[in-house]
PDB file of N, CA and C in Angstrom:
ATOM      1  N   UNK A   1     -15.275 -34.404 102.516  1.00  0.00           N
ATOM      2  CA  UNK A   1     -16.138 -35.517 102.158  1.00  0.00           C
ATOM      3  C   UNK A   1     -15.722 -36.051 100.786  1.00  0.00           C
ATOM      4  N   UNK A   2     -15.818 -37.489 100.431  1.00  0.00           N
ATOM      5  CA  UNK A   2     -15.163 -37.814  99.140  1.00  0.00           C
ATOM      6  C   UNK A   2     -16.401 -37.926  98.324  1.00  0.00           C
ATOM      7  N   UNK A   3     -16.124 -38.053  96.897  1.00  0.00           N
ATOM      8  CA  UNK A   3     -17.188 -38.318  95.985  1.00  0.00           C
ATOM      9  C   UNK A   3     -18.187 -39.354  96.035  1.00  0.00           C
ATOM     10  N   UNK A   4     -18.950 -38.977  95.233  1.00  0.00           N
ATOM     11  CA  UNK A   4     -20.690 -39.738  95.625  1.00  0.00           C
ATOM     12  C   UNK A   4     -20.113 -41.027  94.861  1.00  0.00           C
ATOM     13  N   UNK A   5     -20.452 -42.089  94.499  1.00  0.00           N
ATOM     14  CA  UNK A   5     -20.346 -43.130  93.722  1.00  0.00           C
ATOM     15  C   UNK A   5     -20.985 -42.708  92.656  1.00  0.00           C
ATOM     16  N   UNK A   6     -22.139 -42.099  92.439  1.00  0.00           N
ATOM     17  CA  UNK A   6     -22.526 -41.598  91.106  1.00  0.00           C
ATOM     18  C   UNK A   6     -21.433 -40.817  90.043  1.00  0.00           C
ATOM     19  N   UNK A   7     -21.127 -40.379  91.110  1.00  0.00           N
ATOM     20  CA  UNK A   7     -19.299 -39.273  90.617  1.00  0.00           C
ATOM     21  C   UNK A   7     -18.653 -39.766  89.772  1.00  0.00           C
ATOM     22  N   UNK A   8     -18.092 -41.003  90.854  1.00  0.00           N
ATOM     23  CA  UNK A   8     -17.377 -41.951  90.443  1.00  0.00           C
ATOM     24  C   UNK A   8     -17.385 -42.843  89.209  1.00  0.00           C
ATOM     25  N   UNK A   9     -19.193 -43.257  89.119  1.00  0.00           N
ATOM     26  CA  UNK A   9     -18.972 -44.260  87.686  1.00  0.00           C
ATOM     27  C   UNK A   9     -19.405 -43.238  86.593  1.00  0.00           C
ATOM     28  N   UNK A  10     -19.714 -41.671  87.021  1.00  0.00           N
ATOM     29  CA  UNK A  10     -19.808 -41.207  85.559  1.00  0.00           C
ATOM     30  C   UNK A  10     -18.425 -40.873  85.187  1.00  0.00           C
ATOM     31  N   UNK A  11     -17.415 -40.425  85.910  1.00  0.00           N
ATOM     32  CA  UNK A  11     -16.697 -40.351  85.677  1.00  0.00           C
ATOM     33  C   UNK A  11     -15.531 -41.520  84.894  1.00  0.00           C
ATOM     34  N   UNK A  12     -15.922 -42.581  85.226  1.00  0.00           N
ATOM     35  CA  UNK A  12     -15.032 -43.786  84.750  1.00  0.00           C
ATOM     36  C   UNK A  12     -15.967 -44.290  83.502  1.00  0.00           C
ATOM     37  N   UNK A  13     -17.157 -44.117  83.509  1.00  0.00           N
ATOM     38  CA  UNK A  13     -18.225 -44.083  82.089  1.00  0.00           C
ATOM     39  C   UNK A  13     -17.350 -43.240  81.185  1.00  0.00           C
ATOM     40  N   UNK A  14     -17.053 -41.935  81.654  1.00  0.00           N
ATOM     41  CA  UNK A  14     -16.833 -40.967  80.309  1.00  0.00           C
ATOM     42  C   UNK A  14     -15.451 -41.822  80.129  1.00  0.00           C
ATOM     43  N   UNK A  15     -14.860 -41.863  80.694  1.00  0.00           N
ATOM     44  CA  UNK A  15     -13.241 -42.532  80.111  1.00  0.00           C
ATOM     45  C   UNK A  15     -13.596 -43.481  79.651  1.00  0.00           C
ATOM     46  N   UNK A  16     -14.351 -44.584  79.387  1.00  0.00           N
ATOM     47  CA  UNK A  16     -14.191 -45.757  78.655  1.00  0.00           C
ATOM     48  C   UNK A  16     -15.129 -45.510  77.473  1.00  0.00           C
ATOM     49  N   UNK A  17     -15.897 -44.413  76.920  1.00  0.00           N
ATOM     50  CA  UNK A  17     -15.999 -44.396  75.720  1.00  0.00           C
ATOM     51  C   UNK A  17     -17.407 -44.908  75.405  1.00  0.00           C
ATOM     52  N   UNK A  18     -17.621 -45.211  73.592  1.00  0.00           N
ATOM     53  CA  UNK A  18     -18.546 -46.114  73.773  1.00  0.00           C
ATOM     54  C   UNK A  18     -18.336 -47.105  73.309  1.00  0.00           C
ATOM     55  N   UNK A  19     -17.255 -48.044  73.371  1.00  0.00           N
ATOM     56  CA  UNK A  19     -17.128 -49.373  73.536  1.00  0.00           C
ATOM     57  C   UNK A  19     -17.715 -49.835  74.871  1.00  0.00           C
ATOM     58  N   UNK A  20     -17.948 -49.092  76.129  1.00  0.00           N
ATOM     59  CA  UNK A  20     -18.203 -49.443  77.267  1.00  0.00           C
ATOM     60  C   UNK A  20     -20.037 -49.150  76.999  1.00  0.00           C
ATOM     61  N   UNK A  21     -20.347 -48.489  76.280  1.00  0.00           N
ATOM     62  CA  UNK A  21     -21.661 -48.307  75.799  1.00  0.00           C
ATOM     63  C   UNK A  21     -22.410 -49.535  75.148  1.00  0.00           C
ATOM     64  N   UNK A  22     -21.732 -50.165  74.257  1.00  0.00           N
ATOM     65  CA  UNK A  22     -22.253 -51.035  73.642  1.00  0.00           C
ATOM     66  C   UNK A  22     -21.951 -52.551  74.197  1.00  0.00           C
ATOM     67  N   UNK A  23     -20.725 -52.587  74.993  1.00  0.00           N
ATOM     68  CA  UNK A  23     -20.763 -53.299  75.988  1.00  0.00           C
ATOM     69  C   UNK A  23     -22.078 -53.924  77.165  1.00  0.00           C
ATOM     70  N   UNK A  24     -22.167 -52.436  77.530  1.00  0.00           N
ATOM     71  CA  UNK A  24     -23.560 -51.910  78.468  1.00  0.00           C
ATOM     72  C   UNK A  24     -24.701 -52.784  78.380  1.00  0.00           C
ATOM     73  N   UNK A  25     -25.191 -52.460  76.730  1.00  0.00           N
ATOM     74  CA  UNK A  25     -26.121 -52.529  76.101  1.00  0.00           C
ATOM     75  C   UNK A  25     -25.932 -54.413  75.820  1.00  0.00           C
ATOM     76  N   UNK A  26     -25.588 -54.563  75.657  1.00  0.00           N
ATOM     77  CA  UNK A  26     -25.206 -56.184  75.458  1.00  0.00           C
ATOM     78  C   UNK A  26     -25.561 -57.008  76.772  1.00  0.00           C
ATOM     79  N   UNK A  27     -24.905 -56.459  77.821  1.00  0.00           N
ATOM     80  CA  UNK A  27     -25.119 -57.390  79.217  1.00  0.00           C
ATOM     81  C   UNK A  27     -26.750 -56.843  79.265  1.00  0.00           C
ATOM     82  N   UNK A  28     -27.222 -55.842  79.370  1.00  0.00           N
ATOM     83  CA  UNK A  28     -28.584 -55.474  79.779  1.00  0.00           C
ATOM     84  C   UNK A  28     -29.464 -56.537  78.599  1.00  0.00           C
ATOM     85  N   UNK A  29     -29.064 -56.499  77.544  1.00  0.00           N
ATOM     86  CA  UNK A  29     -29.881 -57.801  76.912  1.00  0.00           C
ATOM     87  C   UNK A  29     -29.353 -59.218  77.096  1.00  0.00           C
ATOM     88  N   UNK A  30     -28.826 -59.450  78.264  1.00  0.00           N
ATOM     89  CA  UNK A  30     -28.463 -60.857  78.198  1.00  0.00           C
ATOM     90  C   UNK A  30     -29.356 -60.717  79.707  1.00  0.00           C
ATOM     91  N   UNK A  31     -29.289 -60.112  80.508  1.00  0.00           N
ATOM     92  CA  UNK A  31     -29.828 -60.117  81.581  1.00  0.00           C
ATOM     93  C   UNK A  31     -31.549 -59.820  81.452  1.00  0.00           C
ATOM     94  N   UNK A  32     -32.102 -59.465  80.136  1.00  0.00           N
ATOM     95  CA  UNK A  32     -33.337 -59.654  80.067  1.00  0.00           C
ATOM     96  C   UNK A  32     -34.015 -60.792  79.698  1.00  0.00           C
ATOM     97  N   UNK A  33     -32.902 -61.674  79.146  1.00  0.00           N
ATOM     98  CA  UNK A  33     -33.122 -62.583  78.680  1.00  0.00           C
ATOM     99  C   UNK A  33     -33.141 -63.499  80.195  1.00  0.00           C
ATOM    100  N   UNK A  34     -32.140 -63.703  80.146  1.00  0.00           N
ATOM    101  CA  UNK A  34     -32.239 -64.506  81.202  1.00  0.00           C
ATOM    102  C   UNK A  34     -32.888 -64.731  82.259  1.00  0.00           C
ATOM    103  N   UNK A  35     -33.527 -63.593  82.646  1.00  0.00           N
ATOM    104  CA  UNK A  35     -34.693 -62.512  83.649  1.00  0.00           C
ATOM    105  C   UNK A  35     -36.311 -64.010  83.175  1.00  0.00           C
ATOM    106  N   UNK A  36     -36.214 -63.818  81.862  1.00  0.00           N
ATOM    107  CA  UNK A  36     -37.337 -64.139  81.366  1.00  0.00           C
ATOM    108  C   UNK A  36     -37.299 -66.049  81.092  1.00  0.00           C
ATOM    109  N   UNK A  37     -36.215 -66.065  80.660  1.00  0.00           N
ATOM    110  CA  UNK A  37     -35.869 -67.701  80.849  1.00  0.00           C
ATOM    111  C   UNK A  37     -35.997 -68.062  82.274  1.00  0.00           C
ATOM    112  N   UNK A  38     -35.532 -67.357  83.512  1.00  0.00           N
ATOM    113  CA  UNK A  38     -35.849 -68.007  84.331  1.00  0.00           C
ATOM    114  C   UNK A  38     -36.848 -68.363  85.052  1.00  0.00           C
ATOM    115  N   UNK A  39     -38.244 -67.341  84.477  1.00  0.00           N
ATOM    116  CA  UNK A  39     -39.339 -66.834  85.379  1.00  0.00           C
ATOM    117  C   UNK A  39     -40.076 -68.226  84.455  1.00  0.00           C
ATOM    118  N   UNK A  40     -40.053 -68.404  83.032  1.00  0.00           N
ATOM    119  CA  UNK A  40     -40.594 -69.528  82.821  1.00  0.00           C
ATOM    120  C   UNK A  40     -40.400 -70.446  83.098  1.00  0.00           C
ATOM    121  N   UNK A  41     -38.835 -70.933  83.195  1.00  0.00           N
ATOM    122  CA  UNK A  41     -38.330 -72.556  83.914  1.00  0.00           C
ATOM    123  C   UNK A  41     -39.618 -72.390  85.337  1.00  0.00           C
ATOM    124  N   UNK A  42     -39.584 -71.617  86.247  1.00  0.00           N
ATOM    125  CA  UNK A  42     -39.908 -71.409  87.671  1.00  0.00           C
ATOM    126  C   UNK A  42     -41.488 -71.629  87.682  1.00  0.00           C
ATOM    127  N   UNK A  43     -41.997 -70.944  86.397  1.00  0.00           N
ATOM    128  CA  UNK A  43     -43.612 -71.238  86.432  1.00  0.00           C
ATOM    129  C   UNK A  43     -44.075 -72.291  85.517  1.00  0.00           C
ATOM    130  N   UNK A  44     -43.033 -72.932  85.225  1.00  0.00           N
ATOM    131  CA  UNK A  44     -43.290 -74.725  84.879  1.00  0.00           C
ATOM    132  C   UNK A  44     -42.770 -75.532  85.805  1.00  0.00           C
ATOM    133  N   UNK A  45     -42.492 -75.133  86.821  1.00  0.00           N
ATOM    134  CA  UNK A  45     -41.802 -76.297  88.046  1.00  0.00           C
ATOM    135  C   UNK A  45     -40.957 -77.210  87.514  1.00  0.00           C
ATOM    136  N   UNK A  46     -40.163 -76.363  86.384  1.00  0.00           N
ATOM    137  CA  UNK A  46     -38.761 -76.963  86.188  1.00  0.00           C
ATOM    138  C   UNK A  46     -37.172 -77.325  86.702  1.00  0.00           C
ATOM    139  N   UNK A  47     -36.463 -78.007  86.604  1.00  0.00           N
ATOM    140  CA  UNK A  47     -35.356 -77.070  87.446  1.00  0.00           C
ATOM    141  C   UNK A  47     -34.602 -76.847  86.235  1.00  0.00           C
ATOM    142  N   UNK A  48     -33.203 -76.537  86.224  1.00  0.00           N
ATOM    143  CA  UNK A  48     -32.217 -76.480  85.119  1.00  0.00           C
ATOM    144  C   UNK A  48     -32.025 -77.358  84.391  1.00  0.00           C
ATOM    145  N   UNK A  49     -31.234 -78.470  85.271  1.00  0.00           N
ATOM    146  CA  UNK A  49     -31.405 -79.937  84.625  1.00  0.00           C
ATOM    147  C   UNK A  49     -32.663 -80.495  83.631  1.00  0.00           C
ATOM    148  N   UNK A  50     -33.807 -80.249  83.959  1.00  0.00           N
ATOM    149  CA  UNK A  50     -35.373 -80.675  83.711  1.00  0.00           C
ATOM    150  C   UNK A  50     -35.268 -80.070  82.071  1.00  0.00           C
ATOM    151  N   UNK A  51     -35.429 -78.664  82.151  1.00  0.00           N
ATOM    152  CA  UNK A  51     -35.305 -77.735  81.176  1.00  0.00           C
ATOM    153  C   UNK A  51     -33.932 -77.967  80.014  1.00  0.00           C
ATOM    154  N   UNK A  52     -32.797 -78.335  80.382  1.00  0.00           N
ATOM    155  CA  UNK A  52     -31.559 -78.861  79.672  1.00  0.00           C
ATOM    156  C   UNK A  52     -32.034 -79.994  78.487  1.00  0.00           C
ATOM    157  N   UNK A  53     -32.536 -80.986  79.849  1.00  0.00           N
ATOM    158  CA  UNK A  53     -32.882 -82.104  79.241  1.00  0.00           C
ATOM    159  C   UNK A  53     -34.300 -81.964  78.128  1.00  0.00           C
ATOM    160  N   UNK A  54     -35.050 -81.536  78.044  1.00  0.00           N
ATOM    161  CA  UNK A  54     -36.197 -81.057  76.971  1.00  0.00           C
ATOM    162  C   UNK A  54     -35.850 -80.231  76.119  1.00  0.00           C
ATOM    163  N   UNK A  55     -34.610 -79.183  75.712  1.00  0.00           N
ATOM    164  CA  UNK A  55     -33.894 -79.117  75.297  1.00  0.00           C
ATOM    165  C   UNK A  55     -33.174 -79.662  74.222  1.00  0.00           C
ATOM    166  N   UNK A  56     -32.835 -80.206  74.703  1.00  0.00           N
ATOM    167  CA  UNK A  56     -31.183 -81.216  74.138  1.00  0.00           C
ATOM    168  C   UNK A  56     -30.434 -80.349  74.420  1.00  0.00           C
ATOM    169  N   UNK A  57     -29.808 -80.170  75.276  1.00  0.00           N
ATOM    170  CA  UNK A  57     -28.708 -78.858  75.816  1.00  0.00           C
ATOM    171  C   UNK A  57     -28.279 -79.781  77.331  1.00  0.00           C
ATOM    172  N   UNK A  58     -26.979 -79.022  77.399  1.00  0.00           N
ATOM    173  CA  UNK A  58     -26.747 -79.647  78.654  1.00  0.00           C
ATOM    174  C   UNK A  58     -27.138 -78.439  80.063  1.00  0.00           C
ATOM    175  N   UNK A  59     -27.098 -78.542  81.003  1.00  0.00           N
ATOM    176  CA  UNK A  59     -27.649 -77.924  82.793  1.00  0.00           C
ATOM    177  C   UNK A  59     -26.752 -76.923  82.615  1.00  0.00           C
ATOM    178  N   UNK A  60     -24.990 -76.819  82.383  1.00  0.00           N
ATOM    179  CA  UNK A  60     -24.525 -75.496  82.299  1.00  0.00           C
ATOM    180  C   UNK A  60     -24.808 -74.671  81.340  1.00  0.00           C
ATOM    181  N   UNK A  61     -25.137 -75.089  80.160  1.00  0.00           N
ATOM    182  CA  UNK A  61     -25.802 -74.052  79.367  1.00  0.00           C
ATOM    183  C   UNK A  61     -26.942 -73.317  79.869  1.00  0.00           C
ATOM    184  N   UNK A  62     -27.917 -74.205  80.393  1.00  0.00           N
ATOM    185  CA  UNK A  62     -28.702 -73.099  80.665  1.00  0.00           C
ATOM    186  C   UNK A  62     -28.758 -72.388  81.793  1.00  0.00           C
ATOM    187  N   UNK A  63     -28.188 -73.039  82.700  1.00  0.00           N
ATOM    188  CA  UNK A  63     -27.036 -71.966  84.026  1.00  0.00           C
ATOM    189  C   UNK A  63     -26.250 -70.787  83.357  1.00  0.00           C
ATOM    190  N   UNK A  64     -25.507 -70.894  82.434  1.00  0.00           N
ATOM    191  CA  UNK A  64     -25.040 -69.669  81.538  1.00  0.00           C
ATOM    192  C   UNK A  64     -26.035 -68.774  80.982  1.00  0.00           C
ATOM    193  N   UNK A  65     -27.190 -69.083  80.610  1.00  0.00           N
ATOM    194  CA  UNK A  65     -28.029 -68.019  80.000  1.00  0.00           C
ATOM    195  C   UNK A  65     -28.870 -67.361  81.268  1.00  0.00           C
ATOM    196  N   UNK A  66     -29.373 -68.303  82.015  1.00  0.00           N
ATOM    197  CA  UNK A  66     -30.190 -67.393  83.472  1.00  0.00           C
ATOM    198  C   UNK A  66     -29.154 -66.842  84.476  1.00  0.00           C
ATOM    199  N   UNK A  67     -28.101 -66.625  84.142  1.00  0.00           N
ATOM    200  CA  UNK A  67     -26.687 -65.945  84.372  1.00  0.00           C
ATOM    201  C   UNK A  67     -26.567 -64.652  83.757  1.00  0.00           C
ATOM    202  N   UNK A  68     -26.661 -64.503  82.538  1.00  0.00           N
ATOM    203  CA  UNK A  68     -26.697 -63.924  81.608  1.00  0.00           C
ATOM    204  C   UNK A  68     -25.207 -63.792  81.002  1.00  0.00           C
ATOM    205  N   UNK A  69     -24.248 -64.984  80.993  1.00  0.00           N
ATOM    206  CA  UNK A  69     -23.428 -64.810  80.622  1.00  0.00           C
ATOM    207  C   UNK A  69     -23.079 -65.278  79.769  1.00  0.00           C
ATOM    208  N   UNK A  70     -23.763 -65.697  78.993  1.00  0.00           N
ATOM    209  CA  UNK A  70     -23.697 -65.945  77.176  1.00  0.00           C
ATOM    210  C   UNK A  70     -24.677 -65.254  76.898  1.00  0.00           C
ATOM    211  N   UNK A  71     -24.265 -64.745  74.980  1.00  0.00           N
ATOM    212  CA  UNK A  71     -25.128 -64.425  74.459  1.00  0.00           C
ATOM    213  C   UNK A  71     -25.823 -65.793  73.753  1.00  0.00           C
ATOM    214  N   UNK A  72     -27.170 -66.109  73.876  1.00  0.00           N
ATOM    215  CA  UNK A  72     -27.603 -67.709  73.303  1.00  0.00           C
ATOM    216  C   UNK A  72     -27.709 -67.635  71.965  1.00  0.00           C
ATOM    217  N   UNK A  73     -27.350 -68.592  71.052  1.00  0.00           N
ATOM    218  CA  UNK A  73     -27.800 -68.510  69.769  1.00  0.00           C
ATOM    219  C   UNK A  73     -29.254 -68.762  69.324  1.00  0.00           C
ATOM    220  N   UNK A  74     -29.646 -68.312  68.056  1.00  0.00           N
ATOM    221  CA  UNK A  74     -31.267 -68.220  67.857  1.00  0.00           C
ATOM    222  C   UNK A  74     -31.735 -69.481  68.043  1.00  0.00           C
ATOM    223  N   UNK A  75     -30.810 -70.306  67.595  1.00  0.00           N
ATOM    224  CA  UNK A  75     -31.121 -71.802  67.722  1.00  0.00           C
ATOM    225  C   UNK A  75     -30.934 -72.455  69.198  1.00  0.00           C
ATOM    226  N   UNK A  76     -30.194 -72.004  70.168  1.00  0.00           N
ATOM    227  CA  UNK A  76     -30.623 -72.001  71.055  1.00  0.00           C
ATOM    228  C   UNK A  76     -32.157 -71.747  72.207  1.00  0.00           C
ATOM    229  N   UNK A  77     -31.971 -69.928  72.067  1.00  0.00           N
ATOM    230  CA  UNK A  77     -33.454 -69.588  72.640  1.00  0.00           C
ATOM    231  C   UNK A  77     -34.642 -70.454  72.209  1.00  0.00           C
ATOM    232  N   UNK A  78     -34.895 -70.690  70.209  1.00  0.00           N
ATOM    233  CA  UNK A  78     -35.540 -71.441  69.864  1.00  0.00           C
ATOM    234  C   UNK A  78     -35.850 -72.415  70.795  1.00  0.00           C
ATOM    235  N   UNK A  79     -34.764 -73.417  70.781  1.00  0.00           N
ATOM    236  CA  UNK A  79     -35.110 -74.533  71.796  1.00  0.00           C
ATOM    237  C   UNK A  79     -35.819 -74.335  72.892  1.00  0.00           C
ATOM    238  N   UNK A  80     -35.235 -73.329  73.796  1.00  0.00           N
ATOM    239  CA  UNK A  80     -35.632 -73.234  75.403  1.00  0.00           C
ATOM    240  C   UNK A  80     -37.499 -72.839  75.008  1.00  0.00           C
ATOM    241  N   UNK A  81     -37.457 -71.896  73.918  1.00  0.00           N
ATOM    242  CA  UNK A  81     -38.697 -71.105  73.737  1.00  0.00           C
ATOM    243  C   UNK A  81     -39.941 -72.489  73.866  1.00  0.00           C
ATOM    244  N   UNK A  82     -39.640 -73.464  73.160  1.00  0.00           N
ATOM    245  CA  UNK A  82     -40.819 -74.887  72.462  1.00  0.00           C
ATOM    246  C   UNK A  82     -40.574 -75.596  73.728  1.00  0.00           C
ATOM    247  N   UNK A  83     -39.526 -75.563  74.638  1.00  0.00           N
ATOM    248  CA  UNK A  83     -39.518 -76.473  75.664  1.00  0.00           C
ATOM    249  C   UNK A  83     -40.770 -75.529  76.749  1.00  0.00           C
ATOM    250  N   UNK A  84     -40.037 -74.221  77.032  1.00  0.00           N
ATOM    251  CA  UNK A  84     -41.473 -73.745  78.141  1.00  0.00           C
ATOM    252  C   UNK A  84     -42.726 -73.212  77.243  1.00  0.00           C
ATOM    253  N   UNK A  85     -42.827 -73.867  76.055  1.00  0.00           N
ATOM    254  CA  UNK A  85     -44.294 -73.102  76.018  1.00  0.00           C
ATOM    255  C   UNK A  85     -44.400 -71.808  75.138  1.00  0.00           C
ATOM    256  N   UNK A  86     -43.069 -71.048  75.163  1.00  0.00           N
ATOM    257  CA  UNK A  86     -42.985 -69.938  74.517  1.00  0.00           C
ATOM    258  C   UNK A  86     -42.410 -69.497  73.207  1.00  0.00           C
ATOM    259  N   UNK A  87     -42.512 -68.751  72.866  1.00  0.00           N
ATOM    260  CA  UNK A  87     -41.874 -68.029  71.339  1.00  0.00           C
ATOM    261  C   UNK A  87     -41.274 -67.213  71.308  1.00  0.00           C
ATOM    262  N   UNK A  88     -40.083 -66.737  70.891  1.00  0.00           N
ATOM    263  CA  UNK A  88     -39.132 -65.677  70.285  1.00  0.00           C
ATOM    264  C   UNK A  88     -39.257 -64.993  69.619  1.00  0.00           C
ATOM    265  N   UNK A  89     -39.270 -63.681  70.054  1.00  0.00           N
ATOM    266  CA  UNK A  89     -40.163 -62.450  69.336  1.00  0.00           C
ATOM    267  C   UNK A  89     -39.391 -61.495  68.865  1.00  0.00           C
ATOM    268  N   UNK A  90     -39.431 -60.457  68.121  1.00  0.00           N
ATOM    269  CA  UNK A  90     -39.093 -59.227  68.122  1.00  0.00           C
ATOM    270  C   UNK A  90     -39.851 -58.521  68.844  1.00  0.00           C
ATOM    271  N   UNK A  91     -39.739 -57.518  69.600  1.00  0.00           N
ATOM    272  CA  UNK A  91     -41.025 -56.131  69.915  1.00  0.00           C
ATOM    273  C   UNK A  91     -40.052 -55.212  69.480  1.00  0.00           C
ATOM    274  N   UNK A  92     -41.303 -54.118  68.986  1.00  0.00           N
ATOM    275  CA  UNK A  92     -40.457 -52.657  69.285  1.00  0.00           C
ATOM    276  C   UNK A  92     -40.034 -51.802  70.329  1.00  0.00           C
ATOM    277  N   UNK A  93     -39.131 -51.028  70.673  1.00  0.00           N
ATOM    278  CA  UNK A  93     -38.665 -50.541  72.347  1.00  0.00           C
ATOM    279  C   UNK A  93     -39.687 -49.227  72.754  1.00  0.00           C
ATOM    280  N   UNK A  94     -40.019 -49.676  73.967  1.00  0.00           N
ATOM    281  CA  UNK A  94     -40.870 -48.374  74.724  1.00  0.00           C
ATOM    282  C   UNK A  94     -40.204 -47.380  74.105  1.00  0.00           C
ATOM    283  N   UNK A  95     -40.741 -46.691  74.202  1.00  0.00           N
ATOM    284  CA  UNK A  95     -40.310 -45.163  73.862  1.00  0.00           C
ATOM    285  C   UNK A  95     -40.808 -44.578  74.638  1.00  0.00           C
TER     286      UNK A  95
END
């Protein structure tokens, strides 16, 4: 029988170190972000475009952030934050 996939990515985890750690940690905060940008566009019956445009940003930008494939600048989120309604926070992490 061959290895579990769990096997597999701990094993390719330990070889890449923790550059692959902080890597990690980077996409998981772009994907929370974006998680949360999109749930507000959706509960303002926005679309991308809609949200761009209130903004001042263009539709692929904010296709890139509910992607999670930029990190947005503060002055970015700012924007999106005053367009749905919301604010940019710090919290402290569950523990």
């Amino acid at each position: 029988m061959g290895r579990s996939y769990d096997d597999i990515m701990a094993d390719r985890m330990a070889r890449m170190g923790p550059e692959a750690d902080a890597q990690r940690e980077v996409l998981e905060r772009n994907y929370d972000i974006a998680t949360q940008v999109m749930d507000l566009r959706l509960q303002h019956g926005l679309t991308q475009a809609e949200l761009a445009e209130l903004c001042g940003m263009g539709q692929p930008d904010i296709s890139r952030i509910e992607r999670g494939s930029t990190s947005p600048t503060t002055v970015s989120l700012q924007k999106v934050a005053a367009a749905l309604d919301a604010e940019v926070r710090l919290v402290p992490k569950a523990s």
